[in-house]
PDB file of N, CA and C in Angstrom:
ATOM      1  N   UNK A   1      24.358  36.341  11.735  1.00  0.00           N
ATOM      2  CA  UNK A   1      24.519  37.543  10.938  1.00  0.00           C
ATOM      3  C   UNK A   1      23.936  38.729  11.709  1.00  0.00           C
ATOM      4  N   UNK A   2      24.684  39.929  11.556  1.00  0.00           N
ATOM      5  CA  UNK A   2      24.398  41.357  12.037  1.00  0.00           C
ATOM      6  C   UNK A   2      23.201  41.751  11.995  1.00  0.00           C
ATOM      7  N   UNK A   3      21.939  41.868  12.138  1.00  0.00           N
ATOM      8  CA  UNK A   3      20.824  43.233  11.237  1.00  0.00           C
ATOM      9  C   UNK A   3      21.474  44.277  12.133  1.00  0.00           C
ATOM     10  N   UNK A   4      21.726  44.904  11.372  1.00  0.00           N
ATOM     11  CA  UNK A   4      22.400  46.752  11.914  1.00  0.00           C
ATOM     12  C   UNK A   4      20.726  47.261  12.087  1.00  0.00           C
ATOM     13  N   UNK A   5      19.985  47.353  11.578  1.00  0.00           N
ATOM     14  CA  UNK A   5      18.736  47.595  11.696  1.00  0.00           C
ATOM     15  C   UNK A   5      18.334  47.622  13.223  1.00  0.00           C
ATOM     16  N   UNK A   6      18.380  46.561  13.208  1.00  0.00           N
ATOM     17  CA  UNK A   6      18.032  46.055  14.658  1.00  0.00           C
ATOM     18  C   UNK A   6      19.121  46.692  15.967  1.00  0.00           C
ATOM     19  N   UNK A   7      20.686  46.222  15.409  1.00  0.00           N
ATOM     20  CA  UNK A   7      21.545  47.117  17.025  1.00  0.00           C
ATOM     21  C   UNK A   7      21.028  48.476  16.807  1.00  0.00           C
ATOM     22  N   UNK A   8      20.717  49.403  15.683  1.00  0.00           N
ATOM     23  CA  UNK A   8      20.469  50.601  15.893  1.00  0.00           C
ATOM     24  C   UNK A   8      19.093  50.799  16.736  1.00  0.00           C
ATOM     25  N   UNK A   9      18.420  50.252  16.427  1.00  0.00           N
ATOM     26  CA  UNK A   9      16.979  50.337  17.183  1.00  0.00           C
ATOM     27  C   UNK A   9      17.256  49.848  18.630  1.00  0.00           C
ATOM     28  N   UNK A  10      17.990  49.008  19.119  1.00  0.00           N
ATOM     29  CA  UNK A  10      18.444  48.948  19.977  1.00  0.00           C
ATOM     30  C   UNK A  10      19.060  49.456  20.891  1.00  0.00           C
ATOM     31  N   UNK A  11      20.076  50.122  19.976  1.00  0.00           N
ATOM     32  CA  UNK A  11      20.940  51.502  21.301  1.00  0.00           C
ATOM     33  C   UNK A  11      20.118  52.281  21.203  1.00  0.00           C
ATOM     34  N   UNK A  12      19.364  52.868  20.254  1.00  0.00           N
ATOM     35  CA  UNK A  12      17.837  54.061  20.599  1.00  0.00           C
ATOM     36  C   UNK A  12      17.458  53.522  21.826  1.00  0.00           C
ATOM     37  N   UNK A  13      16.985  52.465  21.968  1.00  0.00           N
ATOM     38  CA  UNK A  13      15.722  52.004  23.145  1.00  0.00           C
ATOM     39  C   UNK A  13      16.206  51.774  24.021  1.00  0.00           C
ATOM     40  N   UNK A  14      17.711  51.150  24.180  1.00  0.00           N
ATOM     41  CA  UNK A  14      18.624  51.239  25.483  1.00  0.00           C
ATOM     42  C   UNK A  14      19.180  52.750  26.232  1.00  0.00           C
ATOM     43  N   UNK A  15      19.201  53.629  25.445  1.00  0.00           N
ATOM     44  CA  UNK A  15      19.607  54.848  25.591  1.00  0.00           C
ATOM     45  C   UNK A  15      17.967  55.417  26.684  1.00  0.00           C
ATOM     46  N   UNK A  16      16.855  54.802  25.544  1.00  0.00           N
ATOM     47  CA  UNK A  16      15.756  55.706  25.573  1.00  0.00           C
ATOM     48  C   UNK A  16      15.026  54.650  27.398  1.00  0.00           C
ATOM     49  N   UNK A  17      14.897  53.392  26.827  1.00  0.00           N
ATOM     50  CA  UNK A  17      14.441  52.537  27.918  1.00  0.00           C
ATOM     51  C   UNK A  17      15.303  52.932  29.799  1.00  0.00           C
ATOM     52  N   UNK A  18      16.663  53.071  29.373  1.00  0.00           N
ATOM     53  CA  UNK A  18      17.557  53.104  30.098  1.00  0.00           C
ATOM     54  C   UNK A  18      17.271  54.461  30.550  1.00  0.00           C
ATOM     55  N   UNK A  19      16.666  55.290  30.681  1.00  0.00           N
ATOM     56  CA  UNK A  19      16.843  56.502  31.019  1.00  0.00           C
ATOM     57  C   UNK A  19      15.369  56.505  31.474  1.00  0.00           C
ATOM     58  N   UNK A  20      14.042  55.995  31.011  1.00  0.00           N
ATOM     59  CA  UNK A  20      13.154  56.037  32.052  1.00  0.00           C
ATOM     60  C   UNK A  20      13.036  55.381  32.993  1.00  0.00           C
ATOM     61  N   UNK A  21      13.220  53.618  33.176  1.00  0.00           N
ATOM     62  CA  UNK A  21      13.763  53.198  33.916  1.00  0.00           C
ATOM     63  C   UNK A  21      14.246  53.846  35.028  1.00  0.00           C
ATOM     64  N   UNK A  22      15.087  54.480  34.637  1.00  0.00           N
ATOM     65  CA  UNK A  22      16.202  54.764  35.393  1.00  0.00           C
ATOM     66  C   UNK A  22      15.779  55.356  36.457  1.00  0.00           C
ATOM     67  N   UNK A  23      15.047  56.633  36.170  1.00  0.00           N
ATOM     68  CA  UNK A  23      14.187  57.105  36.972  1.00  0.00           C
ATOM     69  C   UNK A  23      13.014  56.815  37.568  1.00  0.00           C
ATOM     70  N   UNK A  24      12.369  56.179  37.306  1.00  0.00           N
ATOM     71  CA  UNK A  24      11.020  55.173  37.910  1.00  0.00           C
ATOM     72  C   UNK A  24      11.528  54.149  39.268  1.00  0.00           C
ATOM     73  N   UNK A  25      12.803  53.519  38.507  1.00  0.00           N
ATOM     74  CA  UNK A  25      13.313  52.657  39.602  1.00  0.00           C
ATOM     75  C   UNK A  25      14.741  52.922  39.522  1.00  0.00           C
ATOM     76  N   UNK A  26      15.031  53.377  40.477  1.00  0.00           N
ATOM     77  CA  UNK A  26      16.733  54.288  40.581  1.00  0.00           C
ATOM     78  C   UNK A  26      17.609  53.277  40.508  1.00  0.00           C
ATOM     79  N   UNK A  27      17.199  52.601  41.643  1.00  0.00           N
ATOM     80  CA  UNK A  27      18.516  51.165  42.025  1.00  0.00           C
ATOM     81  C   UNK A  27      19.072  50.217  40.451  1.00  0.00           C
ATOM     82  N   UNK A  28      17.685  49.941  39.663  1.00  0.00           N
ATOM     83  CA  UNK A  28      17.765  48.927  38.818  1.00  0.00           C
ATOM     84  C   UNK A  28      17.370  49.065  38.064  1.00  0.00           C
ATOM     85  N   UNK A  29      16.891  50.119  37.564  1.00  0.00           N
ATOM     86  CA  UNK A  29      15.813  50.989  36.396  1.00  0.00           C
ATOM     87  C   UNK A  29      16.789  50.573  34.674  1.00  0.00           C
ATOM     88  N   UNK A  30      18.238  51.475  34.948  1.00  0.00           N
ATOM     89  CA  UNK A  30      18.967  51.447  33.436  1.00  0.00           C
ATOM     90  C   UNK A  30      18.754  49.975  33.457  1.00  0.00           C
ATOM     91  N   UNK A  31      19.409  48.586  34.306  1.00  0.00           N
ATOM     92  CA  UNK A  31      19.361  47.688  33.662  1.00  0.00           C
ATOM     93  C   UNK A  31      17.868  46.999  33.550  1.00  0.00           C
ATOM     94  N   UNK A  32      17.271  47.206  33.927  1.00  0.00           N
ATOM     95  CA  UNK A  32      15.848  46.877  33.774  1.00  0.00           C
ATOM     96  C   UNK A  32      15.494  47.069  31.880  1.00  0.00           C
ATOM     97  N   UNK A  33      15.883  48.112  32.037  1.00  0.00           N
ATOM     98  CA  UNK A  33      15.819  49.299  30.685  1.00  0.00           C
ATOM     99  C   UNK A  33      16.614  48.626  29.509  1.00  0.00           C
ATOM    100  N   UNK A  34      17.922  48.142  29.837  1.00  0.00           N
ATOM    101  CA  UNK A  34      19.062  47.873  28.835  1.00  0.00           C
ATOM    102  C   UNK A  34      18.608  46.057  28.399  1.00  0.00           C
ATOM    103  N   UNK A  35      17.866  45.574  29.471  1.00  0.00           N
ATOM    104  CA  UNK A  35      17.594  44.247  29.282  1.00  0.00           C
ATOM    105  C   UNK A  35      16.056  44.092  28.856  1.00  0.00           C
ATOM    106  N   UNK A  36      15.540  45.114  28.721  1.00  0.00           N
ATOM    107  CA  UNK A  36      14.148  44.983  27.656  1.00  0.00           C
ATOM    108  C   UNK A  36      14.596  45.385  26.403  1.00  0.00           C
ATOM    109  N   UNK A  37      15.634  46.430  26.360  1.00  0.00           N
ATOM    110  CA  UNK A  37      15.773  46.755  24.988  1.00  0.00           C
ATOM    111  C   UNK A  37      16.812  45.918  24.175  1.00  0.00           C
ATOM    112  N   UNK A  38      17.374  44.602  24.812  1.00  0.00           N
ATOM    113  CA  UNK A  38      17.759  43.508  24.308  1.00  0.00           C
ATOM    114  C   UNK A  38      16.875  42.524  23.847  1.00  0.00           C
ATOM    115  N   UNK A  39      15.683  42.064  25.045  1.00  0.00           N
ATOM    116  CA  UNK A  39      15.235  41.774  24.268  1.00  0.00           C
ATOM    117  C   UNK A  39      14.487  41.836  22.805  1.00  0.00           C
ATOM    118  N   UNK A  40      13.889  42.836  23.059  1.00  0.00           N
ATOM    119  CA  UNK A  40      13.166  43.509  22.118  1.00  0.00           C
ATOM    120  C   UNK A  40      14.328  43.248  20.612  1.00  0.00           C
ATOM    121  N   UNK A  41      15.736  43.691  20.670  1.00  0.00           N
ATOM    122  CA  UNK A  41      16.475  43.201  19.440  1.00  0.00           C
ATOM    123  C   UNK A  41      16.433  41.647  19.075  1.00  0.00           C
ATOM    124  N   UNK A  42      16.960  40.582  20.332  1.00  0.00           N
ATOM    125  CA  UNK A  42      16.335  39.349  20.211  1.00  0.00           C
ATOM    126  C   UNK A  42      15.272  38.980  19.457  1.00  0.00           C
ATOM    127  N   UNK A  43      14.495  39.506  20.001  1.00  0.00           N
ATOM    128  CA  UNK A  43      13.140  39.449  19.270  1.00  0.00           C
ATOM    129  C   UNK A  43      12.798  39.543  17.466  1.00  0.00           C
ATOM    130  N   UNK A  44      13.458  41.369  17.363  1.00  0.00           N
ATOM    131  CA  UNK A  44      13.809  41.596  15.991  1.00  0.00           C
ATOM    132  C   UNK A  44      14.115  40.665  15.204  1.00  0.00           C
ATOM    133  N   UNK A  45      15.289  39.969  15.488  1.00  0.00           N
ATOM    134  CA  UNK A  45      16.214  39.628  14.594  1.00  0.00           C
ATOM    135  C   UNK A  45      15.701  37.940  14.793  1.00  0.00           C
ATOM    136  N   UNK A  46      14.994  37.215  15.329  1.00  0.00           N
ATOM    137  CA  UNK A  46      14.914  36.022  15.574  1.00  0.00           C
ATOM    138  C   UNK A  46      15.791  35.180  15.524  1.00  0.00           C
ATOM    139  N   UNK A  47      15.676  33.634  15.235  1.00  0.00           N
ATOM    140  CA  UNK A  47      16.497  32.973  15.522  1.00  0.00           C
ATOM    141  C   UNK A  47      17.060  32.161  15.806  1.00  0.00           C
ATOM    142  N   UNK A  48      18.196  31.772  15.987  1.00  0.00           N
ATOM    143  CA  UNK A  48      18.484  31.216  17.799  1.00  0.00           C
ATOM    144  C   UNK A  48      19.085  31.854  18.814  1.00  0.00           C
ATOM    145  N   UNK A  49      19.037  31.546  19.687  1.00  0.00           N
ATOM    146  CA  UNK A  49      19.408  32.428  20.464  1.00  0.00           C
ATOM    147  C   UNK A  49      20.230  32.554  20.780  1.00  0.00           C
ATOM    148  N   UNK A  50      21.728  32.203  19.741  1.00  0.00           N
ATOM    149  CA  UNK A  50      23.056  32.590  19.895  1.00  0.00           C
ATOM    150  C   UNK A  50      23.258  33.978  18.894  1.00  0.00           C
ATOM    151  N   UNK A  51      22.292  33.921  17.579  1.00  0.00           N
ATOM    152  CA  UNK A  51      21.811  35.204  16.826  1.00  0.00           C
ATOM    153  C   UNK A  51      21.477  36.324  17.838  1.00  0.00           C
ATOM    154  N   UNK A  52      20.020  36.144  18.607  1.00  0.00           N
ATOM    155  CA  UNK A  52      19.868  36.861  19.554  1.00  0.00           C
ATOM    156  C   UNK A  52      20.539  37.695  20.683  1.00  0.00           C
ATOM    157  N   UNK A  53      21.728  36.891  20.893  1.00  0.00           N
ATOM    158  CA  UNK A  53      22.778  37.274  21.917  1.00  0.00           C
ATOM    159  C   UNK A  53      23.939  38.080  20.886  1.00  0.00           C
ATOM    160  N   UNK A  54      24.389  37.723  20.043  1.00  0.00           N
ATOM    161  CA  UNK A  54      25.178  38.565  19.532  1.00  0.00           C
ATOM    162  C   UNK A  54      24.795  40.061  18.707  1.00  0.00           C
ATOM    163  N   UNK A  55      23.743  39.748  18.568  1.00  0.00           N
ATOM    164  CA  UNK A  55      23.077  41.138  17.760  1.00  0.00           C
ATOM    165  C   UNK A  55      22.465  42.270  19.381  1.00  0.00           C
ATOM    166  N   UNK A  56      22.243  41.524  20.579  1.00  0.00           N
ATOM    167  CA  UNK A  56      22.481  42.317  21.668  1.00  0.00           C
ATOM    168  C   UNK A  56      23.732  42.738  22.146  1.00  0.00           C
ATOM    169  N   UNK A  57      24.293  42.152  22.057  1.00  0.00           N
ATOM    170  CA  UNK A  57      25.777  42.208  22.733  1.00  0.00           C
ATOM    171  C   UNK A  57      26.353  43.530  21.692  1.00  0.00           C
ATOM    172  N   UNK A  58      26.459  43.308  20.289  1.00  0.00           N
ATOM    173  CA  UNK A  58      26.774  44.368  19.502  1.00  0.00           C
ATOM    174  C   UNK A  58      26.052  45.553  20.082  1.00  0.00           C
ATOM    175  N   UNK A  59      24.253  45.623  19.766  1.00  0.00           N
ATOM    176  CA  UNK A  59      23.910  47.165  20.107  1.00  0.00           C
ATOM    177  C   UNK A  59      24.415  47.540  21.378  1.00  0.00           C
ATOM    178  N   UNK A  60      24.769  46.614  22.639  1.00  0.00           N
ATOM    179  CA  UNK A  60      25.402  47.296  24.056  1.00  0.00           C
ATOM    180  C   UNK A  60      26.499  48.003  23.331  1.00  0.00           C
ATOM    181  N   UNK A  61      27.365  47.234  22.527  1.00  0.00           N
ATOM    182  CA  UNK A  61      28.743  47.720  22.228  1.00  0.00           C
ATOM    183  C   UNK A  61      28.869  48.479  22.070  1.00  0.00           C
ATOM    184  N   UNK A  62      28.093  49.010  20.923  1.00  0.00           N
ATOM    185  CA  UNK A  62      27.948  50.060  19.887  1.00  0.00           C
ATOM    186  C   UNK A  62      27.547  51.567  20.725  1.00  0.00           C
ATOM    187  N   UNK A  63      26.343  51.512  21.825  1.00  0.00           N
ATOM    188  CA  UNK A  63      26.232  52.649  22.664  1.00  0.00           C
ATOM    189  C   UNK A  63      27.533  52.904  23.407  1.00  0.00           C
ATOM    190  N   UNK A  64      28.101  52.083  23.880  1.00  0.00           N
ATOM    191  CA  UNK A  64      29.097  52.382  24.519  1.00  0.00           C
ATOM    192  C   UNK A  64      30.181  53.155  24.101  1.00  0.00           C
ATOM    193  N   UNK A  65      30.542  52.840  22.848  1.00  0.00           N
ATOM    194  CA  UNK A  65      31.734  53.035  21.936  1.00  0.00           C
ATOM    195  C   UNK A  65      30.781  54.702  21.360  1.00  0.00           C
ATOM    196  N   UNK A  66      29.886  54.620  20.883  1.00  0.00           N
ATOM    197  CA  UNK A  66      29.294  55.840  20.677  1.00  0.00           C
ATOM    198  C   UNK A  66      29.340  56.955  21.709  1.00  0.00           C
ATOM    199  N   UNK A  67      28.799  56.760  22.779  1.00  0.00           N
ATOM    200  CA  UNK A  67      28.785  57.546  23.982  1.00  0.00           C
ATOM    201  C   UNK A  67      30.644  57.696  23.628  1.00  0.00           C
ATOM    202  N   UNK A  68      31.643  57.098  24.155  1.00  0.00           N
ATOM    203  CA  UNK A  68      33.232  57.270  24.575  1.00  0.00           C
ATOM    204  C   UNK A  68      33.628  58.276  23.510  1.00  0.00           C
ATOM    205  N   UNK A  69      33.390  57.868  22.219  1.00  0.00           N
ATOM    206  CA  UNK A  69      33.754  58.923  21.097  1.00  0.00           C
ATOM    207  C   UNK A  69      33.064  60.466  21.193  1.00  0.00           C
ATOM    208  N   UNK A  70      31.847  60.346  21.608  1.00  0.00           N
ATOM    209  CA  UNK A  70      30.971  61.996  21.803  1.00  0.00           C
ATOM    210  C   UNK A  70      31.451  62.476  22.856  1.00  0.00           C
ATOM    211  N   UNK A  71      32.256  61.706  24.112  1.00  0.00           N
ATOM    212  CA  UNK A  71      32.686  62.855  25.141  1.00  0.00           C
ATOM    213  C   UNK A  71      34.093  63.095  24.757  1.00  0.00           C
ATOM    214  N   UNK A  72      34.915  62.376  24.081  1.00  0.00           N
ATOM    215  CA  UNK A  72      35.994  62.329  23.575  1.00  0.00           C
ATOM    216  C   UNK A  72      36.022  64.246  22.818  1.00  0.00           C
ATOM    217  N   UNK A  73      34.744  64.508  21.521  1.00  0.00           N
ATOM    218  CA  UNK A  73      34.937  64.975  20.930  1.00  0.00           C
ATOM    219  C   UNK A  73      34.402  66.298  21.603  1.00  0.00           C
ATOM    220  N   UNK A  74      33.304  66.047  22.109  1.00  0.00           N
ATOM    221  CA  UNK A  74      32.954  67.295  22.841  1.00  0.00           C
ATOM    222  C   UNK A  74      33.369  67.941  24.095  1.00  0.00           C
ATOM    223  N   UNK A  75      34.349  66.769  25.068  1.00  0.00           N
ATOM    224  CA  UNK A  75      35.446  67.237  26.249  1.00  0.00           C
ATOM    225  C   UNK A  75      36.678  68.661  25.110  1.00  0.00           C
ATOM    226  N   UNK A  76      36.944  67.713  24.292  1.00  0.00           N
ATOM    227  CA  UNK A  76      38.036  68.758  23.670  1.00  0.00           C
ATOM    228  C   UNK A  76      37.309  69.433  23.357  1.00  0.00           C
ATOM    229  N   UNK A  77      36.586  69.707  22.937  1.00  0.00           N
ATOM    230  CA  UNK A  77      35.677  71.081  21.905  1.00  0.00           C
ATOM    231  C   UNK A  77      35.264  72.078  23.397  1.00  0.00           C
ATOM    232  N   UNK A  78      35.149  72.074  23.887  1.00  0.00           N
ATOM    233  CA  UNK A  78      34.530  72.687  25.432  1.00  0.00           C
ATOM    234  C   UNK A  78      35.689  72.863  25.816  1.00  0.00           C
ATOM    235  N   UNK A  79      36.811  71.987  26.824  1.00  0.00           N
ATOM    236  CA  UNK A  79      37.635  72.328  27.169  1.00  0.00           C
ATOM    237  C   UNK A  79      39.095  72.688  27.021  1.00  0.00           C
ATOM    238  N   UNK A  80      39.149  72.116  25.362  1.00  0.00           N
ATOM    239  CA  UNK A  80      40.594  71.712  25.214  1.00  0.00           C
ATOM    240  C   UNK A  80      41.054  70.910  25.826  1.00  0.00           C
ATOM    241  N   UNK A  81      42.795  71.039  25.897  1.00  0.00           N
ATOM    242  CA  UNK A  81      43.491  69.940  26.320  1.00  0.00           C
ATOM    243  C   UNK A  81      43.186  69.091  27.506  1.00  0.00           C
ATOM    244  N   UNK A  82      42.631  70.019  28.845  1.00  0.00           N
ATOM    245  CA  UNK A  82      42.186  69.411  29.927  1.00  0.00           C
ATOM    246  C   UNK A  82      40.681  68.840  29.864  1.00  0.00           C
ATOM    247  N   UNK A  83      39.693  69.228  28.566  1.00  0.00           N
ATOM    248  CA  UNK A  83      38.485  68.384  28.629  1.00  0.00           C
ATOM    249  C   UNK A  83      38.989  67.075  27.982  1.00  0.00           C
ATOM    250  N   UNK A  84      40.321  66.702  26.967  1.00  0.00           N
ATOM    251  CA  UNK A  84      40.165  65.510  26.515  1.00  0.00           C
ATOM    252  C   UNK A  84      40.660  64.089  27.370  1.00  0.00           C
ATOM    253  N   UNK A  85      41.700  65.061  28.272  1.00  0.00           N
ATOM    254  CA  UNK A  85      42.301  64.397  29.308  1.00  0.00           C
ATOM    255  C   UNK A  85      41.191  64.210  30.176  1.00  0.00           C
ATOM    256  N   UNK A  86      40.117  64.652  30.605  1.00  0.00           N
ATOM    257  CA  UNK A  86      38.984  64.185  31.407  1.00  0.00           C
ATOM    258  C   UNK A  86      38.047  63.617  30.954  1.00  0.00           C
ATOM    259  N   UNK A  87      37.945  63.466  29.443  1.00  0.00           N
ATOM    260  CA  UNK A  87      36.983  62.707  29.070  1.00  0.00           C
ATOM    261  C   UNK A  87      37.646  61.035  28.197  1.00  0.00           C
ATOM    262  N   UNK A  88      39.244  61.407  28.099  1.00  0.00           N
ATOM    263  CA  UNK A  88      39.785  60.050  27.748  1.00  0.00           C
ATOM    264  C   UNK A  88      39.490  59.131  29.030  1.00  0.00           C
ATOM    265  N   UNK A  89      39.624  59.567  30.424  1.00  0.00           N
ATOM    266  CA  UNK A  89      39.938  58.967  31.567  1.00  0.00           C
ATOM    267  C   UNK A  89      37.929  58.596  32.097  1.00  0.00           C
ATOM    268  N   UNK A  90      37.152  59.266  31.550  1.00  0.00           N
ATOM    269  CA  UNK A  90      35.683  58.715  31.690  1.00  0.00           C
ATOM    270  C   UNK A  90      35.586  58.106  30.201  1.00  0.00           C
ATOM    271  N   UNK A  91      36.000  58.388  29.076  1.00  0.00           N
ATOM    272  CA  UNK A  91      35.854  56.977  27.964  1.00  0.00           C
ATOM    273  C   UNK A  91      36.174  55.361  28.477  1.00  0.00           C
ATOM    274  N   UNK A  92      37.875  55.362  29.035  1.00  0.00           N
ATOM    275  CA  UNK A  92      38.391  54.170  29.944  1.00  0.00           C
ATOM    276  C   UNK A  92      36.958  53.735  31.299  1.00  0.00           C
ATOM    277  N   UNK A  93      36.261  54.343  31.910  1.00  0.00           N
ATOM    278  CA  UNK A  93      35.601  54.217  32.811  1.00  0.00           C
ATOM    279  C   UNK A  93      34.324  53.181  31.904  1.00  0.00           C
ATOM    280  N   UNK A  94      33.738  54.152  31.428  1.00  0.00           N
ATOM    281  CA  UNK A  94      32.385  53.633  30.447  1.00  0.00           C
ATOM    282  C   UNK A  94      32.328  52.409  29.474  1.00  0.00           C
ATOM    283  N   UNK A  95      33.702  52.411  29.369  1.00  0.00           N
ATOM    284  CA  UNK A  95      34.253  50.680  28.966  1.00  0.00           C
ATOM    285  C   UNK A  95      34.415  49.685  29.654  1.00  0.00           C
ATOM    286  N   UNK A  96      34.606  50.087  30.397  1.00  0.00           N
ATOM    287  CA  UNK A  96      35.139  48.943  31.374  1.00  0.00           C
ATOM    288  C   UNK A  96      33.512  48.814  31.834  1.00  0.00           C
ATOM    289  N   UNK A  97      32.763  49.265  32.226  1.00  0.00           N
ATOM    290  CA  UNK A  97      31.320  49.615  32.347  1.00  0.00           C
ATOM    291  C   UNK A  97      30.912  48.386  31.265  1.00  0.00           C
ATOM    292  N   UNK A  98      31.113  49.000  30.407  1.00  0.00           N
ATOM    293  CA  UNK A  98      30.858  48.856  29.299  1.00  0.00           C
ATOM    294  C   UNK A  98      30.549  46.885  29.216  1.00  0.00           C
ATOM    295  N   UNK A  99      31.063  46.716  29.687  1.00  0.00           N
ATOM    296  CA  UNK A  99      31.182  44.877  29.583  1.00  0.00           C
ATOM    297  C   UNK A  99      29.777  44.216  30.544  1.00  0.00           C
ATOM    298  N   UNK A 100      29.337  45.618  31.415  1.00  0.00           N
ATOM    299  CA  UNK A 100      28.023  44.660  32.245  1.00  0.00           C
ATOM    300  C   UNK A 100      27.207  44.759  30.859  1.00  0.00           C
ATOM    301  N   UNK A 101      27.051  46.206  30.344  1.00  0.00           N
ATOM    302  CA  UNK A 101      25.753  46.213  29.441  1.00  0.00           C
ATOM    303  C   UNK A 101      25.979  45.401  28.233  1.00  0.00           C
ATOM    304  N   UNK A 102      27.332  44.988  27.606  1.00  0.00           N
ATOM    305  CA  UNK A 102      26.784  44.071  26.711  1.00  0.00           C
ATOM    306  C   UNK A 102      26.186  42.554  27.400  1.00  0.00           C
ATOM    307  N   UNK A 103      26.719  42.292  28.610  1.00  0.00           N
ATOM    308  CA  UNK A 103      26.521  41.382  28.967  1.00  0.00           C
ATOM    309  C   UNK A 103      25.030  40.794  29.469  1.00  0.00           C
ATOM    310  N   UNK A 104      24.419  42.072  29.635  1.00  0.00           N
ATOM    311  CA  UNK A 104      22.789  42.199  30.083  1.00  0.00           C
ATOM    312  C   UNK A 104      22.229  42.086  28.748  1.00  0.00           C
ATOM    313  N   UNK A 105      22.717  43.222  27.796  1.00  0.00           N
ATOM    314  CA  UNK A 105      21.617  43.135  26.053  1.00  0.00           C
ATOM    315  C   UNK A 105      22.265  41.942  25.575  1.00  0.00           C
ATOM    316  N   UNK A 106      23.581  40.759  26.018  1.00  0.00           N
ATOM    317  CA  UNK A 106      23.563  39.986  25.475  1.00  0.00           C
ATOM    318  C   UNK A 106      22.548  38.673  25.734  1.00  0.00           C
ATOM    319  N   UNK A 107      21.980  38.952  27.009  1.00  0.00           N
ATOM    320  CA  UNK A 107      20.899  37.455  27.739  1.00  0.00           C
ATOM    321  C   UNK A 107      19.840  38.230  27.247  1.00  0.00           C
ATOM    322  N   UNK A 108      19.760  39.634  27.575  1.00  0.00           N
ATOM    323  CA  UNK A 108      18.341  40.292  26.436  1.00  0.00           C
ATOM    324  C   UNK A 108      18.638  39.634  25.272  1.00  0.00           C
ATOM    325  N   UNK A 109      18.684  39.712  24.558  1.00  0.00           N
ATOM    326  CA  UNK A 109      18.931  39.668  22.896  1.00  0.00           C
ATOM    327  C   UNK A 109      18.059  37.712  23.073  1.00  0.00           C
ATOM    328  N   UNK A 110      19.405  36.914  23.788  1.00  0.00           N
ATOM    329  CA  UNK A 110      18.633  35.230  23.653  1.00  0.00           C
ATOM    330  C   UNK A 110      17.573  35.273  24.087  1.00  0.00           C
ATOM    331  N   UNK A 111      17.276  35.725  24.812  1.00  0.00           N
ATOM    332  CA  UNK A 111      15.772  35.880  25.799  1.00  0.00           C
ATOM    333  C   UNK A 111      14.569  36.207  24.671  1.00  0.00           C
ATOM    334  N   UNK A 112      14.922  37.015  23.898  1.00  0.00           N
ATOM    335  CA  UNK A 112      14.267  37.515  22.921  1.00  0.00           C
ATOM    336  C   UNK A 112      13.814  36.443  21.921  1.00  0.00           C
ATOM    337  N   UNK A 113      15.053  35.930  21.510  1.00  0.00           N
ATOM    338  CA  UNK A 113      15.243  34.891  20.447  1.00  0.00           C
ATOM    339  C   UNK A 113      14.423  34.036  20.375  1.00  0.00           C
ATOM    340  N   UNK A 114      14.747  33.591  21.819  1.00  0.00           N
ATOM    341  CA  UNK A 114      13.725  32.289  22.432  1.00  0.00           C
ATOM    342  C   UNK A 114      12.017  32.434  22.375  1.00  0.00           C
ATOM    343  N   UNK A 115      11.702  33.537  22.964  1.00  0.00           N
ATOM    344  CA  UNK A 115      10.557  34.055  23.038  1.00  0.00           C
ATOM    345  C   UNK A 115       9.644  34.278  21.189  1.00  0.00           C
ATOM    346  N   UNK A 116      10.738  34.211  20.585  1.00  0.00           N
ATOM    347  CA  UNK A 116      10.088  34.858  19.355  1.00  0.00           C
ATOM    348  C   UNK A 116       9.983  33.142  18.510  1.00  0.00           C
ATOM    349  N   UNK A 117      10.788  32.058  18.875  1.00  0.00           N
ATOM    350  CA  UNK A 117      11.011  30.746  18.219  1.00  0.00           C
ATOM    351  C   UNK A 117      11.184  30.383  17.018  1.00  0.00           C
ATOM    352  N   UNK A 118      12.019  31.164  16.352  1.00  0.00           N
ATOM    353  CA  UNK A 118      12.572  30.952  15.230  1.00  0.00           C
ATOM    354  C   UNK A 118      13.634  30.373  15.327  1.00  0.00           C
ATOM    355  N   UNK A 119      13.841  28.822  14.504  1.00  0.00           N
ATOM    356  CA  UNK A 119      14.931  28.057  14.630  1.00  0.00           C
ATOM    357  C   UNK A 119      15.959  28.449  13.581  1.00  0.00           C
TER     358      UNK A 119
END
């Protein structure tokens, strides 16, 4: 089962983790960042750690799909026709992207699970 609770606190801390990271350690910082703030949902939501993995895998989703829709809306609002056409063609980019970070907050998330030992 979902806790929305938890993916939301999650894309916060992936957004938020992922961005100091990022800068501290350039090369590996966001995923450093995106895979603590999996666990940390793991953790949340306990478990097993197939719970753990899917309630990560969602909050990756969910930033992703969030981010694609805000440049979506704010390319057109700024540029018009040629910002939506440049920001449909970086939405397609950030998706496809999009499949490492659920795939990192999804071993965050079990990692979590495990760590926290709720059967």
């Amino acid at each position: 089962m979902i806790n929305w609770g938890a993916v939301i606190i999650g894309f916060v801390l992936s957004i938020v983790l992922g961005a100091i990271f990022g800068v501290i350690i350039p090369a590996w910082g966001f995923f450093i960042g995106i895979l603590i703030a999996g666990m940390l949902v793991g953790y949340m939501v306990g478990g097993d750690a197939a719970n753990g993995m899917v309630n990560g895998a969602v909050s990756g989703a969910f930033g992703g799909i969030v981010l694609s829709v805000l440049l979506l809306i704010f390319g057109t609002i700024i540029a018009g026709l040629l910002g939506f056409a440049v920001a449909t063609i970086t939405s397609f980019v950030i998706l496809i992207g999009l499949i490492g970070v659920i795939i990192v907050m999804a071993v965050g998330g079990a990692i979590g699970s495990i760590v926290k030992g709720e059967a």
